[in-house]
N, C-alpha and C. Protein backbone atom coordinates (compact mmCIF):
# COMPACT_ATOMS: atom_id res chain seq x y z
N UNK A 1 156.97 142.62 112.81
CA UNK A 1 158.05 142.12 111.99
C UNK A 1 158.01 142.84 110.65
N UNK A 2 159.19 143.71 110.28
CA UNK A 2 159.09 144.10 108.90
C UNK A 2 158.99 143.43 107.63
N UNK A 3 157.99 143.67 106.89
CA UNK A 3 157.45 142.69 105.66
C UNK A 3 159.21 142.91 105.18
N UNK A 4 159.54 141.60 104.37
CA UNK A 4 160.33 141.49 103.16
C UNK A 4 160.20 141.58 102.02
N UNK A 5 161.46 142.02 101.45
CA UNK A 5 160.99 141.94 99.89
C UNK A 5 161.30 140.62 99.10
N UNK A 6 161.10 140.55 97.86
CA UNK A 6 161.58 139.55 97.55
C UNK A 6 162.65 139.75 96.43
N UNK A 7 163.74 139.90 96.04
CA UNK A 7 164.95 140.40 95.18
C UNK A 7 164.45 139.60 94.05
N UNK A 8 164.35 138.63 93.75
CA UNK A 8 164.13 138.35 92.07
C UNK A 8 162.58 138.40 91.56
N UNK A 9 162.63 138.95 91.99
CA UNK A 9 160.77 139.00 91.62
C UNK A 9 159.60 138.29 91.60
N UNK A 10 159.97 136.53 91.55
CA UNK A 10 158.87 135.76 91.72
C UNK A 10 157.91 135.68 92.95
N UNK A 11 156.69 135.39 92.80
CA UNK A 11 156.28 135.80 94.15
C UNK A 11 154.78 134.69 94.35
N UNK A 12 154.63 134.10 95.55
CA UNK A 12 153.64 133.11 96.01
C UNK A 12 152.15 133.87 95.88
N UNK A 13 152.04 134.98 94.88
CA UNK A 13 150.97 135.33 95.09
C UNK A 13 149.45 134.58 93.97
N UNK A 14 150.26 133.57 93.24
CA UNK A 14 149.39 132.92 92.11
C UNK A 14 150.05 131.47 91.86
N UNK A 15 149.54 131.08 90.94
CA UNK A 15 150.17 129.52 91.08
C UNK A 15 151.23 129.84 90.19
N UNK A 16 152.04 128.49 90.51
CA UNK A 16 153.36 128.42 89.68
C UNK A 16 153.87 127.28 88.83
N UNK A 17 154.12 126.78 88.00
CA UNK A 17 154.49 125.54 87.82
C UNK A 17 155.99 125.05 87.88
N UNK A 18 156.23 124.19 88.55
CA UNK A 18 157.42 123.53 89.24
C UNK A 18 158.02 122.30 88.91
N UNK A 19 159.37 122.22 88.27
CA UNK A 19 160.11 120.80 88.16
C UNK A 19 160.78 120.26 89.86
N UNK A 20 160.28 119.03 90.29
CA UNK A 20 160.85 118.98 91.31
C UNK A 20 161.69 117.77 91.28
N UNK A 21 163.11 117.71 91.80
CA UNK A 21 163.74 116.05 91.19
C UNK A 21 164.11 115.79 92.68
N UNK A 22 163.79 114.56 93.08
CA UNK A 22 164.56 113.59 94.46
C UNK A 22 165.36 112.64 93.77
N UNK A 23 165.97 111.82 94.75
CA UNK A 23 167.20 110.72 94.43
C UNK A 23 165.99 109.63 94.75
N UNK A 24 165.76 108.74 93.91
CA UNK A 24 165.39 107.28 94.26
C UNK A 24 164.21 107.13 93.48
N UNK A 25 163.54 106.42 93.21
CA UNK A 25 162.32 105.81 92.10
C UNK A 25 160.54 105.93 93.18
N UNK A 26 159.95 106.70 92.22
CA UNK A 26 158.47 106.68 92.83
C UNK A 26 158.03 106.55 91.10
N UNK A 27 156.40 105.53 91.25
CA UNK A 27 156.37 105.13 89.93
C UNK A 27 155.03 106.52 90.18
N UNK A 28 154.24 106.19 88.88
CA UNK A 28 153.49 107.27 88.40
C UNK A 28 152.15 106.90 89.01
N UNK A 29 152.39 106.23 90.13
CA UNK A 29 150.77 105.83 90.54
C UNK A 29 150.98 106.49 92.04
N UNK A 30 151.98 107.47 92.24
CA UNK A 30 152.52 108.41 93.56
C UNK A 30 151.87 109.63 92.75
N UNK A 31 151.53 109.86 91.57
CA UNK A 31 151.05 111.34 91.26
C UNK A 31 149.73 111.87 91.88
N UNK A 32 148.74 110.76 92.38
CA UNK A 32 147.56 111.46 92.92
C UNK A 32 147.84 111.67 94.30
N UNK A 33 148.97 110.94 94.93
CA UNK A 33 149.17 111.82 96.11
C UNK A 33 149.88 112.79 96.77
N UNK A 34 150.87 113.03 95.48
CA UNK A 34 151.58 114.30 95.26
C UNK A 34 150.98 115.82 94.27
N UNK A 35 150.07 115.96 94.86
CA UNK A 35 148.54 116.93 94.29
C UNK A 35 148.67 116.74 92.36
N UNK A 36 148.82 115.61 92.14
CA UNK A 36 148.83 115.32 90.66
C UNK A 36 149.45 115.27 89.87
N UNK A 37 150.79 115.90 90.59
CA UNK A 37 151.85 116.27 89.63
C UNK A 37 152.39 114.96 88.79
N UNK A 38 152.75 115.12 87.87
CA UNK A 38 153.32 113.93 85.99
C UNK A 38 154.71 113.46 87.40
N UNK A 39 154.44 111.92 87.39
CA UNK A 39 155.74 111.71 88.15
C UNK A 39 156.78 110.73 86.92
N UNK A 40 157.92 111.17 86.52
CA UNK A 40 158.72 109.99 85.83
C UNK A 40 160.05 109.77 86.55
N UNK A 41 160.46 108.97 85.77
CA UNK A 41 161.76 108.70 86.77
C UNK A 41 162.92 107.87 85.89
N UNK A 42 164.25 108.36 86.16
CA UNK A 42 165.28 108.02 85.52
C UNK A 42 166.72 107.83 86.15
N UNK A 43 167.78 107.52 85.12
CA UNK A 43 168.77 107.36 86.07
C UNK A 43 169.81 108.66 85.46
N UNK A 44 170.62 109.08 86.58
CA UNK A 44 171.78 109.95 86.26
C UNK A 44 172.92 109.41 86.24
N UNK A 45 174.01 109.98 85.58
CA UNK A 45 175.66 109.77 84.65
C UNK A 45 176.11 108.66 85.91
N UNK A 46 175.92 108.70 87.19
CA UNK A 46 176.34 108.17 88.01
C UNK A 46 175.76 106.90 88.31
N UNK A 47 174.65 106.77 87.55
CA UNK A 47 173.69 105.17 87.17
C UNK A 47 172.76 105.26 88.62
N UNK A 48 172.58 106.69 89.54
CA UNK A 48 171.82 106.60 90.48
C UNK A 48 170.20 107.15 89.79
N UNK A 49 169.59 106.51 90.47
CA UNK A 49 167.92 106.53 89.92
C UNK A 49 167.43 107.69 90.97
N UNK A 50 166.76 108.88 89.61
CA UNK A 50 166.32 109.99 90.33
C UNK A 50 164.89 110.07 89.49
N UNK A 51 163.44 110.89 90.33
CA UNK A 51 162.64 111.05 89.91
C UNK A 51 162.54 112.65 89.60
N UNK A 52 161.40 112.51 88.96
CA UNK A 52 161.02 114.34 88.59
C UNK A 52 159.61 114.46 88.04
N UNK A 53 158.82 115.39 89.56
CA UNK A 53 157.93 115.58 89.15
C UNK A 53 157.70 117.30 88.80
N UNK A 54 157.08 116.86 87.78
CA UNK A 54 156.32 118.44 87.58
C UNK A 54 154.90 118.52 87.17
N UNK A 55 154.68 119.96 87.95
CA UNK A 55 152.91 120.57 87.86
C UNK A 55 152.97 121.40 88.76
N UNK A 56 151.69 122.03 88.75
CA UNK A 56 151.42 123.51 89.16
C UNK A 56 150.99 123.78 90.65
N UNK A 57 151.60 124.72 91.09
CA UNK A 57 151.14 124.52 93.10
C UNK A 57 150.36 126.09 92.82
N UNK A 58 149.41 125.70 94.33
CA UNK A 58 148.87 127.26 93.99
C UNK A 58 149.16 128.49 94.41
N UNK A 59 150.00 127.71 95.90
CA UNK A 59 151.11 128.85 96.59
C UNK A 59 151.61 127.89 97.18
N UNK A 60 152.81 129.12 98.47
CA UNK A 60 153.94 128.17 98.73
C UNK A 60 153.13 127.62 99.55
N UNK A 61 152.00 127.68 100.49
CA UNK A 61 152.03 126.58 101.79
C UNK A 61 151.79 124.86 100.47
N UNK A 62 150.78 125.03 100.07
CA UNK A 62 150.85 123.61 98.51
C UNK A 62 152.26 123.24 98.59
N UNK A 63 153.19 124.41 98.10
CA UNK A 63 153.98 123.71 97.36
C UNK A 63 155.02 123.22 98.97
N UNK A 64 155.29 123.87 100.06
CA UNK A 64 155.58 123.66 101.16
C UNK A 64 155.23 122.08 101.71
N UNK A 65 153.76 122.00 101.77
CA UNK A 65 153.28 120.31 101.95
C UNK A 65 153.53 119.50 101.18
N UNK A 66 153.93 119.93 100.07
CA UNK A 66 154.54 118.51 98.54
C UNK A 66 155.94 118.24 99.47
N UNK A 67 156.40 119.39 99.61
CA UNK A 67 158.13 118.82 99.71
C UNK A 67 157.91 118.27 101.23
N UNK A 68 157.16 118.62 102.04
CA UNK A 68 157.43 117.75 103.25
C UNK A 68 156.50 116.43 103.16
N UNK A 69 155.68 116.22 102.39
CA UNK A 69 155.28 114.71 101.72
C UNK A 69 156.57 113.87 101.35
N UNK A 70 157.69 114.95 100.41
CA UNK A 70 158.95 114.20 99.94
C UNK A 70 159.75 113.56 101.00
N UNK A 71 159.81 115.07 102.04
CA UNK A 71 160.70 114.22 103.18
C UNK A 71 160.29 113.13 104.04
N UNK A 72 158.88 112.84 104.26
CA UNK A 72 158.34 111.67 105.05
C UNK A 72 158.73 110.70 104.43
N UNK A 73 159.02 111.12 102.76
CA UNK A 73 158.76 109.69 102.48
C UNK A 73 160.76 109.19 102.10
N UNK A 74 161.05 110.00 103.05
CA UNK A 74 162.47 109.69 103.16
C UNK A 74 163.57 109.78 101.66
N UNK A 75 163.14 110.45 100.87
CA UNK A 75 163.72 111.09 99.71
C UNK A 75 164.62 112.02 99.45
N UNK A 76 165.66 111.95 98.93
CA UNK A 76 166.70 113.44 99.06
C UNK A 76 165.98 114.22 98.14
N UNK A 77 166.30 115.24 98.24
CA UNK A 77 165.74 116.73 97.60
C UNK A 77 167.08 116.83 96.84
N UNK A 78 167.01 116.88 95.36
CA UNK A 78 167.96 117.19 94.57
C UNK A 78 167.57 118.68 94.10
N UNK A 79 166.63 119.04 93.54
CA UNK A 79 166.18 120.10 93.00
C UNK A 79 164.67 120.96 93.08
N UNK A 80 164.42 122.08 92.92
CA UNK A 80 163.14 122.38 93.11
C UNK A 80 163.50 123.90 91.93
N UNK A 81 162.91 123.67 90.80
CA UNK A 81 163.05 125.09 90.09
C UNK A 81 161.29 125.40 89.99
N UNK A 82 161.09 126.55 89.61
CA UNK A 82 159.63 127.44 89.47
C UNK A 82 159.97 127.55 87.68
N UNK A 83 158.95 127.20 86.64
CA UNK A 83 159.25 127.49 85.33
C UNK A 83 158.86 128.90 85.37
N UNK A 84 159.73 129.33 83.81
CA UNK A 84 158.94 130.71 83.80
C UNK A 84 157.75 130.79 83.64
N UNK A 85 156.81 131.81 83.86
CA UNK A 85 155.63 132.11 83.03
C UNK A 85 155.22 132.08 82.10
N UNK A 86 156.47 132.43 81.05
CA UNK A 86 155.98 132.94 79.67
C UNK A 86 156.31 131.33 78.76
C-alpha cells in the first residue's frame, strides 16, 4: 500500500494537545477515565448542554481510543481540533 502524505503538515508522530467538545454533560470526575483530560461543561446559544475536554494524546491510536470511549458512551461528537504548538 503506498505510504500517504499528509497535506497540512500535522503529524501523529509526537503528542498533541487537543480541544474535544460532545453534546450532553460529563462532570469532571469522567477526567481520569478519559486519560486525564480537564473535563468542563456548558451550555450553547441553543440552551443545549455541551462538554469540552482538553489535554494532550500521545498519538492517534490514544487519541483514536478517547473518541471511541466518547462513542460508547453514546455522545455526539461536535468537535475535535489539535492546538498549535507554538
Amino acid at each position: 500500500m503506498p505510504k500517504s502524505e499528509n497535506r497540512n503538515g500535522s503529524a501523529f508522530t509526537r503528542p498533541g494537545n487537543y480541544h474535544i467538545r460532545v453534546q450532553g454533560y460529563l462532570d469532571e470526575s469522567w477526567s481520569e477515565r478519559l486519560a486525564g483530560f480537564s473535563v468542563t461543561s456548558g451550555k450553547r446559544g441553543d440552551k443545549k448542554t455541551f462538554t469540552t475536554l482538553f489535554g494532550q494524546v500521545r498519538d492517534q491510536a490514544e487519541l483514536a481510543g478517547l473518541l471511541n470511549g466518547l462513542y460508547e458512551l453514546h455522545l455526539t461528537l461536535l468537535s475535535v481540533e489539535r492546538q498549535n504548538d507554538d
